[in-house]
Protein backbone atom coordinates (compact mmCIF):
# COMPACT_ATOMS: atom_id res chain seq x y z
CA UNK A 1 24.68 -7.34 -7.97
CA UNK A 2 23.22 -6.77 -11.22
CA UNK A 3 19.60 -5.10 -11.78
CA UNK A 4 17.41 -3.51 -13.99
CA UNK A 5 17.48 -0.04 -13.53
CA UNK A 6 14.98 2.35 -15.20
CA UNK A 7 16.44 5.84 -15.16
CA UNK A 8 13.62 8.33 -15.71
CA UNK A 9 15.36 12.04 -16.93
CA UNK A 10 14.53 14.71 -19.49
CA UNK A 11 18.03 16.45 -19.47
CA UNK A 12 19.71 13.45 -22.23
CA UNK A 13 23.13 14.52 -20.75
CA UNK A 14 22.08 13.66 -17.83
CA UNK A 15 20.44 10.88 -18.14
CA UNK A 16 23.35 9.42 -20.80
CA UNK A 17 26.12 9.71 -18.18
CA UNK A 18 23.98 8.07 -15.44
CA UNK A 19 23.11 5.33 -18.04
CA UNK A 20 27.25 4.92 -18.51
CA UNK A 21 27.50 4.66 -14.75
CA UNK A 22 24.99 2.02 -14.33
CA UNK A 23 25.96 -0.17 -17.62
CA UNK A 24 29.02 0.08 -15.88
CA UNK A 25 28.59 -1.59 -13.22
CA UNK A 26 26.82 -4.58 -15.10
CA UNK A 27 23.24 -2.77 -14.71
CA UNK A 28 20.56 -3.36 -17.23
CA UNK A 29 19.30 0.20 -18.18
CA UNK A 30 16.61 1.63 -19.97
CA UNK A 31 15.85 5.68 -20.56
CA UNK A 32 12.28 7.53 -19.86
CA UNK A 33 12.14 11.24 -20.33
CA UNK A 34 8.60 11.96 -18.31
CA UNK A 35 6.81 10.56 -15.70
CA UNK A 36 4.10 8.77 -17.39
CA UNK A 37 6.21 7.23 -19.46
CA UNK A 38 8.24 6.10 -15.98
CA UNK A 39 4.98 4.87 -14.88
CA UNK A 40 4.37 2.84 -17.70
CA UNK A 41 7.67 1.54 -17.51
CA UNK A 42 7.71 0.20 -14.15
CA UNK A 43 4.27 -1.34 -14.45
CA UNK A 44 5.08 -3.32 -17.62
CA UNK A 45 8.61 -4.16 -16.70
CA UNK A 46 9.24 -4.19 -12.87
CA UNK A 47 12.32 -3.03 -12.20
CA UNK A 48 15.01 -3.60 -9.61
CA UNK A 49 15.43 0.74 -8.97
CA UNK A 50 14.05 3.38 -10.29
CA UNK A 51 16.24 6.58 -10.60
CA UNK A 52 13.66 9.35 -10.59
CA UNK A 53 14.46 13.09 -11.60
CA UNK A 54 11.86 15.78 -9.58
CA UNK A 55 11.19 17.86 -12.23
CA UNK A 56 9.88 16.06 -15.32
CA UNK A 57 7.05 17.06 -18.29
CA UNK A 58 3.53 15.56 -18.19
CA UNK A 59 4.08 14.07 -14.38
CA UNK A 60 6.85 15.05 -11.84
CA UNK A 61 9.05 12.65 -9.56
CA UNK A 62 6.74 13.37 -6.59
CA UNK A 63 3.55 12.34 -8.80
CA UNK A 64 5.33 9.05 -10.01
CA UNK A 65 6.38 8.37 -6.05
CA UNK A 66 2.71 9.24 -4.91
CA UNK A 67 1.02 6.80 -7.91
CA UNK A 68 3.71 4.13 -7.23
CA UNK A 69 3.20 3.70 -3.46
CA UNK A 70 -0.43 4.09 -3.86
CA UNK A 71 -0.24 0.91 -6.35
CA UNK A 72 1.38 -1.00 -3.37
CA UNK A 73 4.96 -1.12 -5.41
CA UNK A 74 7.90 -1.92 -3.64
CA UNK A 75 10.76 -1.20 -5.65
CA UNK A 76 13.65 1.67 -4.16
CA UNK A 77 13.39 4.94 -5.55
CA UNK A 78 16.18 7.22 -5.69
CA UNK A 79 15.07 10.60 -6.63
CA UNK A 80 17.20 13.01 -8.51
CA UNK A 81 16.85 16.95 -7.96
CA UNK A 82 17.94 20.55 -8.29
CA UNK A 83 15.43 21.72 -5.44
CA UNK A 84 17.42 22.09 -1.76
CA UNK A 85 15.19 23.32 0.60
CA UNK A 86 14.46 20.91 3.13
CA UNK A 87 10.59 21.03 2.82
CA UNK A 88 10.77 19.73 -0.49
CA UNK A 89 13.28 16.74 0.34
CA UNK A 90 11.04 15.88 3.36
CA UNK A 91 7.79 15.66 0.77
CA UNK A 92 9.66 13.28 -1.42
CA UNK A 93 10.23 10.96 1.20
CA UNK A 94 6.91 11.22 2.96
CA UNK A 95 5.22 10.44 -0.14
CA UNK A 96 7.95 7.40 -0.36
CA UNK A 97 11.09 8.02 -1.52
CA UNK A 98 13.91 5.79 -0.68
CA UNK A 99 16.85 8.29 -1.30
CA UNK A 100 17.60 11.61 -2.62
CA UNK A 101 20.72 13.47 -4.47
CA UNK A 102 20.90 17.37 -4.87
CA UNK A 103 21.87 17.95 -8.50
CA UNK A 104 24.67 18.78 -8.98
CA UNK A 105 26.20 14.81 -7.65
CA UNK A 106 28.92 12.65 -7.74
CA UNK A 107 28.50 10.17 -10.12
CA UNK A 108 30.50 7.97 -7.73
CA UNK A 109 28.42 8.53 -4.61
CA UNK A 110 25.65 8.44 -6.88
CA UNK A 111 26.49 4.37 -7.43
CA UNK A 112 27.11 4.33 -4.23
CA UNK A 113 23.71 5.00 -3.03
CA UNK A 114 22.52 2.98 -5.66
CA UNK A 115 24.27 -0.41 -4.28
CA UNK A 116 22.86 0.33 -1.15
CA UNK A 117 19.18 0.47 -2.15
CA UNK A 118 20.14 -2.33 -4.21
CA UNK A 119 20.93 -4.33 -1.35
CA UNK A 120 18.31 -2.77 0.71
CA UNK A 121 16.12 -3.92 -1.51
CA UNK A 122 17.24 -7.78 -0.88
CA UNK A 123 17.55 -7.35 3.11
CA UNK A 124 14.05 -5.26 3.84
CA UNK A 125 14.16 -3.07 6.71
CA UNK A 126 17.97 -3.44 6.74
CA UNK A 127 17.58 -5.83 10.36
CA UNK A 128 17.69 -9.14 10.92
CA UNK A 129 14.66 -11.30 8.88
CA UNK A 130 14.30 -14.85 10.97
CA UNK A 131 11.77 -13.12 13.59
CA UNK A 132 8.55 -11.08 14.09
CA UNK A 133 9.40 -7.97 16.12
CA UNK A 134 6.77 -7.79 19.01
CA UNK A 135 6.59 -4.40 21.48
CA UNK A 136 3.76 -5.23 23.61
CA UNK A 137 0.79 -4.90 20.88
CA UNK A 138 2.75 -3.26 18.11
CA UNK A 139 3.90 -6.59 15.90
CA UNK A 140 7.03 -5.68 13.18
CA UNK A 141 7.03 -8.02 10.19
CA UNK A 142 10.48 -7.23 8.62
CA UNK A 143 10.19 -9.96 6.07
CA UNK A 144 6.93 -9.01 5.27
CA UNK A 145 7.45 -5.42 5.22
CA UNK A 146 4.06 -5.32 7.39
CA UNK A 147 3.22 -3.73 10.97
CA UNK A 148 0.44 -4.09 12.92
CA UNK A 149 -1.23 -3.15 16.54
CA UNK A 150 -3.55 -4.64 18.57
CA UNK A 151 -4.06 -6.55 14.89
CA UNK A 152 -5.29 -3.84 12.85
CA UNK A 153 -2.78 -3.34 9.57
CA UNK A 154 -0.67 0.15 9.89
CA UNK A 155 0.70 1.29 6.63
CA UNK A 156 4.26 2.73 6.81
CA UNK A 157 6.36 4.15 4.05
CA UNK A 158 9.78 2.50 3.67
CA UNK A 159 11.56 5.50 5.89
CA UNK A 160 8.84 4.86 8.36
CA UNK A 161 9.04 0.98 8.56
CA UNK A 162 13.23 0.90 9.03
CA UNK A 163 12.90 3.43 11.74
CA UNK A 164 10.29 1.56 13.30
CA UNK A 165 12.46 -1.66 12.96
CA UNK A 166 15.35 -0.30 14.30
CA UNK A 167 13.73 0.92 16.95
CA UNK A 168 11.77 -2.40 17.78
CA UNK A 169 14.72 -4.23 17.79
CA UNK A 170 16.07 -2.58 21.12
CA UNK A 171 12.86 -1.92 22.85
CA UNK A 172 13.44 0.84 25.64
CA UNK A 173 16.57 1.11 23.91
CA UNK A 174 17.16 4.95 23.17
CA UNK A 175 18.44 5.74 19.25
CA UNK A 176 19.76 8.60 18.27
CA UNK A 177 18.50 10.76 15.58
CA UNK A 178 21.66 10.27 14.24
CA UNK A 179 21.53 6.46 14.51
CA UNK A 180 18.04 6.89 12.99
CA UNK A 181 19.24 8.96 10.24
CA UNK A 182 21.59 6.18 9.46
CA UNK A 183 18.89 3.74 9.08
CA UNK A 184 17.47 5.55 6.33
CA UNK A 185 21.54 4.85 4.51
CA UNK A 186 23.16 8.05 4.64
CA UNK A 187 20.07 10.26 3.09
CA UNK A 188 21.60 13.50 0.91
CA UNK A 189 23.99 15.91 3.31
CA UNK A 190 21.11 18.65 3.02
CA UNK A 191 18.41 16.97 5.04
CA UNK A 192 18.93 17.47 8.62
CA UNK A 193 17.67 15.44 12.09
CA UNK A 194 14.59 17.22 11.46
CA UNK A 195 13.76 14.27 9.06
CA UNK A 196 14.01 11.72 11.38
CA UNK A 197 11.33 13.96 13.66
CA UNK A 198 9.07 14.04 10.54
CA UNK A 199 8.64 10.30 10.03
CA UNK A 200 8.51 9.66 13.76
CA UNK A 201 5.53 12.53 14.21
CA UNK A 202 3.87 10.17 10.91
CA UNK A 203 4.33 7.05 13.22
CA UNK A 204 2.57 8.48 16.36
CA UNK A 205 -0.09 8.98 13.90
CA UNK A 206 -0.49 5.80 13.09
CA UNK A 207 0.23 3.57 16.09
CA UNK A 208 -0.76 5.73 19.00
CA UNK A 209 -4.34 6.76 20.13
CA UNK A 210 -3.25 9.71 21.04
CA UNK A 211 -0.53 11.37 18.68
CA UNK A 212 0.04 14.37 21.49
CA UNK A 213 0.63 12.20 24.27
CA UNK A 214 2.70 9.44 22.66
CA UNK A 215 2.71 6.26 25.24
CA UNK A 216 5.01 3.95 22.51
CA UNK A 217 7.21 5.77 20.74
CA UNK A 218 8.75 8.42 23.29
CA UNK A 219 11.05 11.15 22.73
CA UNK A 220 14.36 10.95 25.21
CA UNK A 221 14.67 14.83 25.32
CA UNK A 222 18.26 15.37 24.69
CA UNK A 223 19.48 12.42 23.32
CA UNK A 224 16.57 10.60 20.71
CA UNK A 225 13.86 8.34 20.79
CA UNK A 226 12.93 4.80 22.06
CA UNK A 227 10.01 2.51 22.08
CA UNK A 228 8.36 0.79 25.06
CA UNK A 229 5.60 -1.22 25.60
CA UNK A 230 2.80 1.04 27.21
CA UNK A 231 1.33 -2.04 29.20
CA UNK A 232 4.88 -3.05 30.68
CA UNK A 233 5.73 0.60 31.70
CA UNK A 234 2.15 0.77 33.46
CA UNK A 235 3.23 -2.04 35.58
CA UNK A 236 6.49 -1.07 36.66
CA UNK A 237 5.12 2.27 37.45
């Protein structure tokens, strides 16, 4: 599964021994050390990946992410950082992260994660792509990457979108966080459940009319969270 990596870095230790790792492992790489200059990059060569460090001159990892998902790019970011308070890994992948590795990492796991983006990247949403997901009047395009309900387009980052597939893939089925968390391919051991909470408090956001008194997505106090169809539920009841 070769791919064209951009690895954007200022420490050139660093980013050298990624760059070994990658070539490797038949990668195409090529070295930024700020985050214009990873901006630039990506637009003019479209990568496969994009391994992002945080902290960076002229524009940091979470400015890249932020400009990159608000130009409606696609590609898997794996973000690189020294910072390991869970606030700070949370922002990273509200704003769109795919991944993220505390520094100091394995080089091995490191790969690791990156052949799973990689083939994350060629199976969206990580569930099966012959069929439109349908919960009552939520719609879940995984080929598309798109989501809709009652019609109107609802924009989901990519943690959002796989935890909304998942879970519309066993309607009134309950997940897990853990399950959840698993969607989102074995995210860095510092982040806790809590993350799953944060993108499922961004979903009721976006697909319920009332965020406080979810009727869709429903927490299963004590074990997780499922999603029903509001309309089906009212007739049973």
């Amino acid at each position: 599964m070769c791919a064209d990596v951009i690895v954007a870095e200022d420490d050139e230790k660093q980013a050298e021994l990624v760059r070994r790792y990658l070539e490797r492992e038949g990668h195409a790489v090529r070295i930024v050390g700020d985050g214009l200059a990873a901006l630039d990059a990506v637009r003019h060569q479209e990568p496969d990946l994009l391994v992002l460090d945080v902290m960076m001159p002229r524009a940091d990892g979470l400015d890249v992410v932020r400009v990159l998902r608000a130009e409606a790019r696609e590609l898997p970011v794996l973000m690189l950082t020294a910072r390991t308070t869970e606030d700070d890994l949370l922002l990273g992948l509200d704003l769109g992260a795919d991944d993220y590795m505390t520094k100091p990492y394995s080089p091995r796991e490191l790969m690791a994660r990156v052949r799973t983006l990689l083939r994350r990247a060629r199976r969206p949403g990580g569930v099966a792509q012959d069929h439109v997901l349908r919960v009552g009047a939520l719609v879940v395009d995984p080929e598309r990457h798109e989501v809709t309900v009652d019609g109107e387009p609802v924009e989901c980052t990519r943690g959002e979108f796989r935890i909304l597939a998942a879970l519309a893939a066993g309607p009134d089925r309950v997940f897990s966080r853990q399950r959840l968390l698993e969607e989102l391919h074995g995210f860095d051991r510092y982040i806790s459940d809590r993350t799953v909470d944060v993108h499922v408090m961004n979903l009721r956001k976006k697909i319920e009319p009332a965020p406080r008194r979810p009727v869709r997505l429903l927490t299963v106090f004590g074990v997780g969270y499922k999603l029903t169809d509001p309309a089906k539920a009212a007739r049973r009841a």
